[in-house]
C-alpha atoms as a PDB file:
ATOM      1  CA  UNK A   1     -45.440  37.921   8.805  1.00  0.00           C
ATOM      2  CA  UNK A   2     -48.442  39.315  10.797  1.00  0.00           C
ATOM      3  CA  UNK A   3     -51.049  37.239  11.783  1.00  0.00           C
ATOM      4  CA  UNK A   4     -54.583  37.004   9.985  1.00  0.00           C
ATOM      5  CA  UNK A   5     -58.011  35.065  10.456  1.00  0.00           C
ATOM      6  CA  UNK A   6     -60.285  35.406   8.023  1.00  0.00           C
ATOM      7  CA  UNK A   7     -64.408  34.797   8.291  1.00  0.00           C
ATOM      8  CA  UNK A   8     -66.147  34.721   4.547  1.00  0.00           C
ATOM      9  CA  UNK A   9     -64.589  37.325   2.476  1.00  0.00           C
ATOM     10  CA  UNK A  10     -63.241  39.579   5.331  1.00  0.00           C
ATOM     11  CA  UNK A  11     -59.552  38.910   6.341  1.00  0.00           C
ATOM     12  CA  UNK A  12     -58.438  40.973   9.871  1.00  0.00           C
ATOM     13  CA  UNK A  13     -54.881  41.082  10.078  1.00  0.00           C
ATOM     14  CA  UNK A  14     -53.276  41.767  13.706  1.00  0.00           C
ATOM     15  CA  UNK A  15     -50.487  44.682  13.539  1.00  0.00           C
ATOM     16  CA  UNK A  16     -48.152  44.912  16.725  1.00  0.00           C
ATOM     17  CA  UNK A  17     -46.704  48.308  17.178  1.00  0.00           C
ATOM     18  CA  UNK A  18     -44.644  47.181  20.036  1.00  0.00           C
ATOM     19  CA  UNK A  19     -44.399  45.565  23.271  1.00  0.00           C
ATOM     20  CA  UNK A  20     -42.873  46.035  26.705  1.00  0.00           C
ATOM     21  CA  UNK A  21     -43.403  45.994  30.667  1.00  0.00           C
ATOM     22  CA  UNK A  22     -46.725  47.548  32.195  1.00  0.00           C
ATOM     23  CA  UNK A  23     -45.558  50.565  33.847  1.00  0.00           C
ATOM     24  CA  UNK A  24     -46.625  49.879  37.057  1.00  0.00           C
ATOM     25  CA  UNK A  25     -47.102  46.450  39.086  1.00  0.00           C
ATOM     26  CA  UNK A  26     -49.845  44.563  37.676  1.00  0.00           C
ATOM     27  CA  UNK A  27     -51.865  43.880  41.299  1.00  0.00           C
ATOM     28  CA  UNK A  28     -52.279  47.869  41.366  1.00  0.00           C
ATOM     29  CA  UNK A  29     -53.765  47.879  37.727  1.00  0.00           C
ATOM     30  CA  UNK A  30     -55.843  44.850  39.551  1.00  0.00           C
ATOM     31  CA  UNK A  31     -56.689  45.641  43.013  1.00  0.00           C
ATOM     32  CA  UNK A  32     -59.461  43.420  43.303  1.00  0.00           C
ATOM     33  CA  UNK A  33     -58.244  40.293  41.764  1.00  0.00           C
ATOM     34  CA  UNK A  34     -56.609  36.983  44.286  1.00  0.00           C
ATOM     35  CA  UNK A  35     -53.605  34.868  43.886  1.00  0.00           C
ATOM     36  CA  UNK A  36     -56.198  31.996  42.116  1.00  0.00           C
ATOM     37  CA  UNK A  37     -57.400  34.679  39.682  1.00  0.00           C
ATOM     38  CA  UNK A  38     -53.773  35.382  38.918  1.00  0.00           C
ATOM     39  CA  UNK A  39     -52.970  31.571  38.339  1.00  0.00           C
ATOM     40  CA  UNK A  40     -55.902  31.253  36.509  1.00  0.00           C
ATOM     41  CA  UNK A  41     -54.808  34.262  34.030  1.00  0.00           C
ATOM     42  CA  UNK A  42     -51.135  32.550  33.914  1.00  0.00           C
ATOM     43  CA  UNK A  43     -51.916  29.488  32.256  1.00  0.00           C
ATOM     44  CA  UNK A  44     -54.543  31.056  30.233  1.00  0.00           C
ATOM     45  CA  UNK A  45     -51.690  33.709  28.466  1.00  0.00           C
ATOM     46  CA  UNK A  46     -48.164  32.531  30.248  1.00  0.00           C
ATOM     47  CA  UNK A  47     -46.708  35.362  27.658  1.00  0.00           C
ATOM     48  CA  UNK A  48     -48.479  37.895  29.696  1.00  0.00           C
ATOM     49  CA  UNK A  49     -46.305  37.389  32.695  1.00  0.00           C
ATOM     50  CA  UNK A  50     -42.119  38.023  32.907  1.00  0.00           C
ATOM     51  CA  UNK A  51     -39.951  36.277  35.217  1.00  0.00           C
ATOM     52  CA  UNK A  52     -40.004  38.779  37.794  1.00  0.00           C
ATOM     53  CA  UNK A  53     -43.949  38.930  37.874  1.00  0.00           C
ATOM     54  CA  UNK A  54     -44.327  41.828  35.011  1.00  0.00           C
ATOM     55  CA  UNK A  55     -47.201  42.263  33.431  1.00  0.00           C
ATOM     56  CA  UNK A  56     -45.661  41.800  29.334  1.00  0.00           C
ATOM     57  CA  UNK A  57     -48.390  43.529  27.417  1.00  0.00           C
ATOM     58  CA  UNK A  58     -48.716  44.250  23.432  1.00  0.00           C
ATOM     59  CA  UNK A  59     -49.460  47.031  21.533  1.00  0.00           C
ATOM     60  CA  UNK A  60     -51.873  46.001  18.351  1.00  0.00           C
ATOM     61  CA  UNK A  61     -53.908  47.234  15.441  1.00  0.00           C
ATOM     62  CA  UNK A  62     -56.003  45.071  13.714  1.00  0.00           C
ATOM     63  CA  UNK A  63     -56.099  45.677   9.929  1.00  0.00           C
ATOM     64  CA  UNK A  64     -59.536  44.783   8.330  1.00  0.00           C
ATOM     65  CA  UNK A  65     -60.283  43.627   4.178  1.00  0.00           C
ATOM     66  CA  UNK A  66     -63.267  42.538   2.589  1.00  0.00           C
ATOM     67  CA  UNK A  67     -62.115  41.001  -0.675  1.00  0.00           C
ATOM     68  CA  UNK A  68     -59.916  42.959  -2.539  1.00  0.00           C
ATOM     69  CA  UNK A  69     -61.605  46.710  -0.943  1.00  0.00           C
ATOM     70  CA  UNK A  70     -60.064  49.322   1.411  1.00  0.00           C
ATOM     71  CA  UNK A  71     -58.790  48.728   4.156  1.00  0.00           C
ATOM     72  CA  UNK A  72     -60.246  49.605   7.482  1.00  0.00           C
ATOM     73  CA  UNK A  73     -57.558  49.682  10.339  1.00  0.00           C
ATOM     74  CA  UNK A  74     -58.499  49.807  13.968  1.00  0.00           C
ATOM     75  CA  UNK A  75     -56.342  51.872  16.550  1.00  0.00           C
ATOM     76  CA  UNK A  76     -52.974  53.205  15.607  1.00  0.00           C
ATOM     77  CA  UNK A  77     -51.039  51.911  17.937  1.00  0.00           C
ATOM     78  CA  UNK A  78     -47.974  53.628  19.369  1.00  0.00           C
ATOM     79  CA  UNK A  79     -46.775  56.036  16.923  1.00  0.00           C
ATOM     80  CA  UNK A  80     -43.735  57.968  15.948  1.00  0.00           C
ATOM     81  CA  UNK A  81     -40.552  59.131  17.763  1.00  0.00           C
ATOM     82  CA  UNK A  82     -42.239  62.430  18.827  1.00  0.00           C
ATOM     83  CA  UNK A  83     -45.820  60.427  19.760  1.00  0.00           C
ATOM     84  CA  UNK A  84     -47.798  61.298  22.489  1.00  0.00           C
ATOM     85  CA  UNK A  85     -47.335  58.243  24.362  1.00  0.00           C
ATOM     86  CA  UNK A  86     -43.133  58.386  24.002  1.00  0.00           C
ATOM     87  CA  UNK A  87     -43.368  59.798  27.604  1.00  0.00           C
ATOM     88  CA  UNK A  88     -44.411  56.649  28.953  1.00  0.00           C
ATOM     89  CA  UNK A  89     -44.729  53.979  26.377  1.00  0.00           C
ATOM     90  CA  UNK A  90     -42.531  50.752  27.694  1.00  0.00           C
ATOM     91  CA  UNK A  91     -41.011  49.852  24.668  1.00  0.00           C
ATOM     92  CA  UNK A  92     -38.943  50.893  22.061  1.00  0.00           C
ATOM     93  CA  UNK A  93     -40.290  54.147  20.364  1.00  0.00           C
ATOM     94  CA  UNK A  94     -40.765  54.572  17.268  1.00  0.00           C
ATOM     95  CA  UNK A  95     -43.176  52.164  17.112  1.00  0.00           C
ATOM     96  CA  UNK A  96     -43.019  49.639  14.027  1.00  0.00           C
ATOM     97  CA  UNK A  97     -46.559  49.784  12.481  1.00  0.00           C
ATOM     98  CA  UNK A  98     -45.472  51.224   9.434  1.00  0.00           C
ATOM     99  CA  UNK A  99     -43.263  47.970   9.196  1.00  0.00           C
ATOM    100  CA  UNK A 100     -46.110  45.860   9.832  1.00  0.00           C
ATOM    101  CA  UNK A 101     -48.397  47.130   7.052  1.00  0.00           C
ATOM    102  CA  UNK A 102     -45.527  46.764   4.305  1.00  0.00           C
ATOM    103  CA  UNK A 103     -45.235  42.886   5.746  1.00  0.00           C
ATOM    104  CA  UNK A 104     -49.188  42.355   5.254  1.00  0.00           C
ATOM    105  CA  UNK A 105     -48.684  43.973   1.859  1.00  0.00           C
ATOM    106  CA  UNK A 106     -51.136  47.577   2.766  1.00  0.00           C
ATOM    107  CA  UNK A 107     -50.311  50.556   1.585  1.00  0.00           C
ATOM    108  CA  UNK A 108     -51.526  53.078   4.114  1.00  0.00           C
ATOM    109  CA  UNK A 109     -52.669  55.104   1.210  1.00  0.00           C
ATOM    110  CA  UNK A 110     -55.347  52.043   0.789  1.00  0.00           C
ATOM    111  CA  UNK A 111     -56.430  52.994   4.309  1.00  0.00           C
ATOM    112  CA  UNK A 112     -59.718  54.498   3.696  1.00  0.00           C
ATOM    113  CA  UNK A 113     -60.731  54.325   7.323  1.00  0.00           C
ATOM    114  CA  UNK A 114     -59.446  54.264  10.626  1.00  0.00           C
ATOM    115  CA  UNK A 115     -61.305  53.435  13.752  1.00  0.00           C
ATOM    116  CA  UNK A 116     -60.077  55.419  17.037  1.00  0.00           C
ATOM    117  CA  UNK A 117     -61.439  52.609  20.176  1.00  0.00           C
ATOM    118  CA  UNK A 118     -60.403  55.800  22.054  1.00  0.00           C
ATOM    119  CA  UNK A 119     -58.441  58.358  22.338  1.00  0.00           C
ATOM    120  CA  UNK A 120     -55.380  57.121  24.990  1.00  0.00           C
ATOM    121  CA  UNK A 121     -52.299  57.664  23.624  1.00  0.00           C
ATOM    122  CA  UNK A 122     -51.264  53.872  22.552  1.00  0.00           C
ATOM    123  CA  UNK A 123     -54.040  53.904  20.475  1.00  0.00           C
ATOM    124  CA  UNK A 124     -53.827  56.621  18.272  1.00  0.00           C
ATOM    125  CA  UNK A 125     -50.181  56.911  17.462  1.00  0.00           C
ATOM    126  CA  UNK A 126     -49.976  56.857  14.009  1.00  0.00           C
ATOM    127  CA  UNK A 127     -53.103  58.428  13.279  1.00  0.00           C
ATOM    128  CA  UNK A 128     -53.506  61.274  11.199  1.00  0.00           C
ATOM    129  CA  UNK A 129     -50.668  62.690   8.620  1.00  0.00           C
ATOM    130  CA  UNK A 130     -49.788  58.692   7.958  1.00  0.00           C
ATOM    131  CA  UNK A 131     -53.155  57.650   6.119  1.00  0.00           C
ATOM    132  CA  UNK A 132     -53.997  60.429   4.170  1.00  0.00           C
ATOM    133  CA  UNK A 133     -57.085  58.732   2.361  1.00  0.00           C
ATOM    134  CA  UNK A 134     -58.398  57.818   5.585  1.00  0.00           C
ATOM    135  CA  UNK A 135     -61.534  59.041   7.295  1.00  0.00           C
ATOM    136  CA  UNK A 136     -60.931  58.704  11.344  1.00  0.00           C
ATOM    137  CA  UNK A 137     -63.573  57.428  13.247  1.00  0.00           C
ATOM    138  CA  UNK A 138     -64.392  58.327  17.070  1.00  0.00           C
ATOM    139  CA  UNK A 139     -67.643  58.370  19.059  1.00  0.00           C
ATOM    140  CA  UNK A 140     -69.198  61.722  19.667  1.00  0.00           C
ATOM    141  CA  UNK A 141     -68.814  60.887  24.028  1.00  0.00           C
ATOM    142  CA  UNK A 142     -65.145  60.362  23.339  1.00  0.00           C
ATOM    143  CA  UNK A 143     -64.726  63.867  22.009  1.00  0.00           C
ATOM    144  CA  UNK A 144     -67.117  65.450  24.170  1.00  0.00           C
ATOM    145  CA  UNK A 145     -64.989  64.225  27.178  1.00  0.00           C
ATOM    146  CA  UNK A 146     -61.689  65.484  26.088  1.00  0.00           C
ATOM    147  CA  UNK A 147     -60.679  67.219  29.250  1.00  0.00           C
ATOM    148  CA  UNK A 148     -59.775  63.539  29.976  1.00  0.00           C
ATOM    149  CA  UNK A 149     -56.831  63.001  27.609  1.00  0.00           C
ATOM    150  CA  UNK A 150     -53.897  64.282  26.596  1.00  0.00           C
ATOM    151  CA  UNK A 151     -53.981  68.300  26.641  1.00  0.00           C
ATOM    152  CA  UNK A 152     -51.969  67.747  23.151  1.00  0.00           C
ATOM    153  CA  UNK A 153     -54.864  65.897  21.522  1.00  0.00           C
ATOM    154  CA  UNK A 154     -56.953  68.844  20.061  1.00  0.00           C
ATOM    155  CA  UNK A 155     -54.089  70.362  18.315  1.00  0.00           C
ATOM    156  CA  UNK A 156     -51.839  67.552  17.300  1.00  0.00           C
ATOM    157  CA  UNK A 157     -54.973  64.795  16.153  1.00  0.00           C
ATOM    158  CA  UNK A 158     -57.868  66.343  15.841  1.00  0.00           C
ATOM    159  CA  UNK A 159     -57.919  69.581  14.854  1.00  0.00           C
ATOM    160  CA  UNK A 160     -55.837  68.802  12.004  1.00  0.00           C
ATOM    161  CA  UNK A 161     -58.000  66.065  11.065  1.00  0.00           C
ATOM    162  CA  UNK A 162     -61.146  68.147  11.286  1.00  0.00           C
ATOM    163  CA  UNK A 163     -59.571  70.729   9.371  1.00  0.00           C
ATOM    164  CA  UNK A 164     -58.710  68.470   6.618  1.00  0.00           C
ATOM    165  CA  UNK A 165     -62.137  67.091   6.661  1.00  0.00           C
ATOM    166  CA  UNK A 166     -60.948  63.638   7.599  1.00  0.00           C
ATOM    167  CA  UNK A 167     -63.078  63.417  11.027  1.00  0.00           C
ATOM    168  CA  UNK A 168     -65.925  61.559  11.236  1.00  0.00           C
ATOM    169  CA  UNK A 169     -67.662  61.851  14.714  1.00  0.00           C
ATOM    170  CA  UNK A 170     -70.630  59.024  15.122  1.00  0.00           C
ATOM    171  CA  UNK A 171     -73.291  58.155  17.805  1.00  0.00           C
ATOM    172  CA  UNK A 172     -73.232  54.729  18.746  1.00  0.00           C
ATOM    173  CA  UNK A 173     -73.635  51.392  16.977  1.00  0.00           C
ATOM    174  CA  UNK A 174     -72.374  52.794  12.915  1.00  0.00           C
ATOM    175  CA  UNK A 175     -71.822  50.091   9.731  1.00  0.00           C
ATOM    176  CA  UNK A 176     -68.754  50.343   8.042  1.00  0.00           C
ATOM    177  CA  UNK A 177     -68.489  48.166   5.277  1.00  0.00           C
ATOM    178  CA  UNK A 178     -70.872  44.624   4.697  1.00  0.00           C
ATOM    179  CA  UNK A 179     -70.590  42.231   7.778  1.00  0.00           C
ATOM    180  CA  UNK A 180     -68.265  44.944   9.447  1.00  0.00           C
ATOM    181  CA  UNK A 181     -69.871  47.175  12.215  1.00  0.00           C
ATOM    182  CA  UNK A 182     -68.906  49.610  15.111  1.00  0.00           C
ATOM    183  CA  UNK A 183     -70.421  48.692  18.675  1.00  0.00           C
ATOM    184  CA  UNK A 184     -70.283  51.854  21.764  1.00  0.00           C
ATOM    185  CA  UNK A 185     -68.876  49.955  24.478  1.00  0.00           C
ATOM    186  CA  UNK A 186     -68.113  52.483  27.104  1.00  0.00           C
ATOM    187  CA  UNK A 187     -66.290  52.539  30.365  1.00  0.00           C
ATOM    188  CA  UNK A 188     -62.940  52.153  29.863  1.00  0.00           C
ATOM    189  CA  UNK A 189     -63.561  55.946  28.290  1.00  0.00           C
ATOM    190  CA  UNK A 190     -66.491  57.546  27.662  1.00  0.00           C
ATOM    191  CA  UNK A 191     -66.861  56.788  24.218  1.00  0.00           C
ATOM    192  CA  UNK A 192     -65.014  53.466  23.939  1.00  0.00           C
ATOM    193  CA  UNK A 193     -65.785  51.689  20.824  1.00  0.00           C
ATOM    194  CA  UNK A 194     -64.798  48.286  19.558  1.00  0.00           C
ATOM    195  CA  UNK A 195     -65.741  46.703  16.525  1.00  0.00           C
ATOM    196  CA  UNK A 196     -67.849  43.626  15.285  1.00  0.00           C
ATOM    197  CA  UNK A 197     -67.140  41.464  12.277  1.00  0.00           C
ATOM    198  CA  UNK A 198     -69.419  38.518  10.973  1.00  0.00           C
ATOM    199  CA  UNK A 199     -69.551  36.523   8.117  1.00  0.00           C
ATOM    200  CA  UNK A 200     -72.192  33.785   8.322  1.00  0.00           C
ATOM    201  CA  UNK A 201     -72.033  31.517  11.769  1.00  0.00           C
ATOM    202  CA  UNK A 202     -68.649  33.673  12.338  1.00  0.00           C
ATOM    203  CA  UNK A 203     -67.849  36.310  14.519  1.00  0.00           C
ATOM    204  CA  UNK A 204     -64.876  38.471  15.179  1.00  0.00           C
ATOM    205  CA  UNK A 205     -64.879  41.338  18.523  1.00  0.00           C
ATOM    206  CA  UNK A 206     -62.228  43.893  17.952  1.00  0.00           C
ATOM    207  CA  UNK A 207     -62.417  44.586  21.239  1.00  0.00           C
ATOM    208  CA  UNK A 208     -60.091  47.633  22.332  1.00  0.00           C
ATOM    209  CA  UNK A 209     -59.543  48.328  25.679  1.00  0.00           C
ATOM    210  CA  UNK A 210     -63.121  46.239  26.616  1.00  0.00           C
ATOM    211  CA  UNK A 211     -60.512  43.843  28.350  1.00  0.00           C
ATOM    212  CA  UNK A 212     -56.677  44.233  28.625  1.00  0.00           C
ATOM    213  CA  UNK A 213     -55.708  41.395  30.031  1.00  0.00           C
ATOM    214  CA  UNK A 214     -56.460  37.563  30.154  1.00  0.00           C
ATOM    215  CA  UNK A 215     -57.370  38.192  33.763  1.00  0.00           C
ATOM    216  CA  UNK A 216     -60.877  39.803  32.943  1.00  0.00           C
ATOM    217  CA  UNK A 217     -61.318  36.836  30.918  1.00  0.00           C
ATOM    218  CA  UNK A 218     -61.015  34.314  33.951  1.00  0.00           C
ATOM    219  CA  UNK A 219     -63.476  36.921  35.386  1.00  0.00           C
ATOM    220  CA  UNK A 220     -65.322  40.058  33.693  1.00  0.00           C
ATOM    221  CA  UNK A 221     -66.111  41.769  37.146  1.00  0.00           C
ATOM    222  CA  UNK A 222     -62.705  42.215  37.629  1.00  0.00           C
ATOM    223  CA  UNK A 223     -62.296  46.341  37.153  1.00  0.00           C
ATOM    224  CA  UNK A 224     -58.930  47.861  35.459  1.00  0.00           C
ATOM    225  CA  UNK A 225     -57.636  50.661  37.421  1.00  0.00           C
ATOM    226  CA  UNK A 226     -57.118  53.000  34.495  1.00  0.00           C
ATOM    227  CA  UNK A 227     -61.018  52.709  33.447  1.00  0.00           C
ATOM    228  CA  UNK A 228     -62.593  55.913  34.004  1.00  0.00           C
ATOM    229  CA  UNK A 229     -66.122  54.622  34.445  1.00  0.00           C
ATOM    230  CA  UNK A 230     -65.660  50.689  36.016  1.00  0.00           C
ATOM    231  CA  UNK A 231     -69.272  50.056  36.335  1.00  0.00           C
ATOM    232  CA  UNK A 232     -69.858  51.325  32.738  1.00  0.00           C
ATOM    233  CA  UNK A 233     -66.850  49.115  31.546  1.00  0.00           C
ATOM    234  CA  UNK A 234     -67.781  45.952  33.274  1.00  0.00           C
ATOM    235  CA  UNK A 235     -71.558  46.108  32.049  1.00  0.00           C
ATOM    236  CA  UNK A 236     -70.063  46.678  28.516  1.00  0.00           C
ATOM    237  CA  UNK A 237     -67.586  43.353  28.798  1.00  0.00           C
ATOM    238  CA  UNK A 238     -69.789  41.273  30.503  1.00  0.00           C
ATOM    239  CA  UNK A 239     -72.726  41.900  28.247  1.00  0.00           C
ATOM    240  CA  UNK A 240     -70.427  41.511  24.942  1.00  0.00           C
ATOM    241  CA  UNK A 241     -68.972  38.382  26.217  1.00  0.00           C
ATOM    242  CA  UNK A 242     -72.065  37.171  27.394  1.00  0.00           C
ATOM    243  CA  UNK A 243     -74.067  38.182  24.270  1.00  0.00           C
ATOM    244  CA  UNK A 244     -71.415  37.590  21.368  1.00  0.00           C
ATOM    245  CA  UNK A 245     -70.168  33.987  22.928  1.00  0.00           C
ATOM    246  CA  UNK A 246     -69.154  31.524  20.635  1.00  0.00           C
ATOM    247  CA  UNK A 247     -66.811  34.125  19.056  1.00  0.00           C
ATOM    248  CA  UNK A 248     -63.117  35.234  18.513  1.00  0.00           C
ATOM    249  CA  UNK A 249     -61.802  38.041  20.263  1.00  0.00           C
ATOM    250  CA  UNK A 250     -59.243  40.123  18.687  1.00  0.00           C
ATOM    251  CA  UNK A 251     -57.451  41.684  21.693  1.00  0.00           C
ATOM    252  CA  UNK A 252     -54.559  45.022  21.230  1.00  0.00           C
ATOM    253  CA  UNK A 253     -52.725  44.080  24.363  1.00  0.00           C
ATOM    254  CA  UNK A 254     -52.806  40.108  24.706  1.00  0.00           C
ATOM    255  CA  UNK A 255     -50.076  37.523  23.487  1.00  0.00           C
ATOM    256  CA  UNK A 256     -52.110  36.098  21.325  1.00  0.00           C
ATOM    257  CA  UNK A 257     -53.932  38.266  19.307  1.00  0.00           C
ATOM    258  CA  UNK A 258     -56.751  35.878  18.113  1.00  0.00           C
ATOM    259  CA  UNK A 259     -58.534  34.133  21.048  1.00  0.00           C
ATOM    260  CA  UNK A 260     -61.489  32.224  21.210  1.00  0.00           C
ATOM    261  CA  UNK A 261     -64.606  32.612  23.620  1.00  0.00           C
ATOM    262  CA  UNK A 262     -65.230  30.938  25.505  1.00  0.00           C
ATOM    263  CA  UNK A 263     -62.061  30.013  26.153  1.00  0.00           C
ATOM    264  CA  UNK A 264     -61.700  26.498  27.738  1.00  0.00           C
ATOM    265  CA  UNK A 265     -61.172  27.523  31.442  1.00  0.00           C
ATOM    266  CA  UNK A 266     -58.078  26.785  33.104  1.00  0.00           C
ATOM    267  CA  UNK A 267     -59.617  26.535  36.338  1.00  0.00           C
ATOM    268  CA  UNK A 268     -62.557  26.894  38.313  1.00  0.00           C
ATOM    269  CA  UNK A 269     -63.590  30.117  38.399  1.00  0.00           C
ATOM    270  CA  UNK A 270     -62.260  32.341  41.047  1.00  0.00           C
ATOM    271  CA  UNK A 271     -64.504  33.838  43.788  1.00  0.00           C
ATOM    272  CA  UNK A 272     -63.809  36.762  45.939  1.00  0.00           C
ATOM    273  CA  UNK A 273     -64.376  36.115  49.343  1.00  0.00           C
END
């Protein structure tokens, strides 16, 4: 059964599409980050790690209710047997979303929108034909930078979409649905966007591709490789950490998919020398 938390009236249900082996060592996707940031990461998410030093990473969606309403489902994880990520994807393709949404007991015809963080390949797999009620969500800089993605995108995602009147192209911070709102945190892409839920005292991040491992947890600074824009994306994690702490983070590629912050640090914090 997939995992939920719920704040108020608005349950978020985590969805794993798959999981598998980084494709590449995990030091290059780091290249800044020491042997005590590395321990530090470990004991904060020991699931991250494999026994020969992989990085183990997770491939989410986060499904989002208030009450009884439509559903709102963030990223689409992985996708189908002839997805855009089955070229590289380390794990098992086709992906088993559509699984996951029977076991939380959503229809995808109850989908009424889905929210696009960005437009990499693991995060828009099942996007499109799959939630036909669904109005998809992406960030007017994420479409404007499209020379950056997949050459397949236009025709196989969007156009379609657009066609069928199902895109929805914002600018910026955009409300969804009461307590439920979408934040512009680029860097990672141009138009990276992850997504806030409150309820009261409570708060929720959907946070995308913000951080992608527990490493940039231990420390924010630390840059991803694969972020196009690394000042850009640290600015927009440390200033959503910094700004939205006490809160949970609900995190695509991390064991666990609900994690507190501040977490209780398992050490010191690094520094770079």
């Amino acid at each position: 059964m997939p995992r939920s938390r719920t704040l108020g009236s608005i349950t978020v249900t985590a969805l794993c599409d798959g999981e598998g082996p980084f494709f590449q060592p995990r030091g290059e996707a780091f290249p800044d980050a020491t042997e005590a940031h590395w321990a530090a990461a470990d004991r904060l998410d020991p699931g991250a790690v494999t026994d020969d030093g992989r990085w183990w990473l997770r491939f989410r969606a986060f499904a989002v209710r208030v009450g009884d309403g439509p559903v709102t489902l963030v990223d689409a994880g992985i996708g189908p047997a002839d997805s855009l990520a089955a070229s590289w994807a380390p794990v098992p393709v086709p992906g088993r979303l559509p699984a996951e949404l029977a076991a939380a007991g959503i229809d995808p015809a109850d989908v009424r929108t889905v929210v696009l963080t960005h437009l990499h390949t693991d995060h828009v797999g099942w996007a499109g034909a799959m939630f036909p009620n669904a109005d998809h969500l992406v960030q007017r800089a994420e479409v404007d930078a499209l020379e950056l993605f997949h050459p397949e995108l236009p025709a196989r995602l969007l156009t379609p979409l657009r066609a069928a009147g199902r895109l929805r192209v914002v600018d910026g911070e955009t409300p969804l649905t009461p307590g439920v709102r979408l934040l512009h945190t680029p860097g990672h892409t141009p138009g990276h966007q992850s997504v806030l839920v409150e309820a009261g005292d409570e708060r929720l991040l959907i946070t995308g591709d913000l951080l992608v491992h527990a490493i940039q947890l231990v420390d924010p600074e630390l840059a991803y490789a694969h972020e196009e824009d690394q000042a850009t994306a640290r600015h927009s994690r440390q200033h959503l950490l910094r700004s939205l702490s006490p809160a949970v983070l609900a995190t695509p590629h991390l064991t666990a998919p609900f994690t507190p912050h501040p977490h209780p640090s398992p050490s010191p914090s690094p520094r770079r020398s």
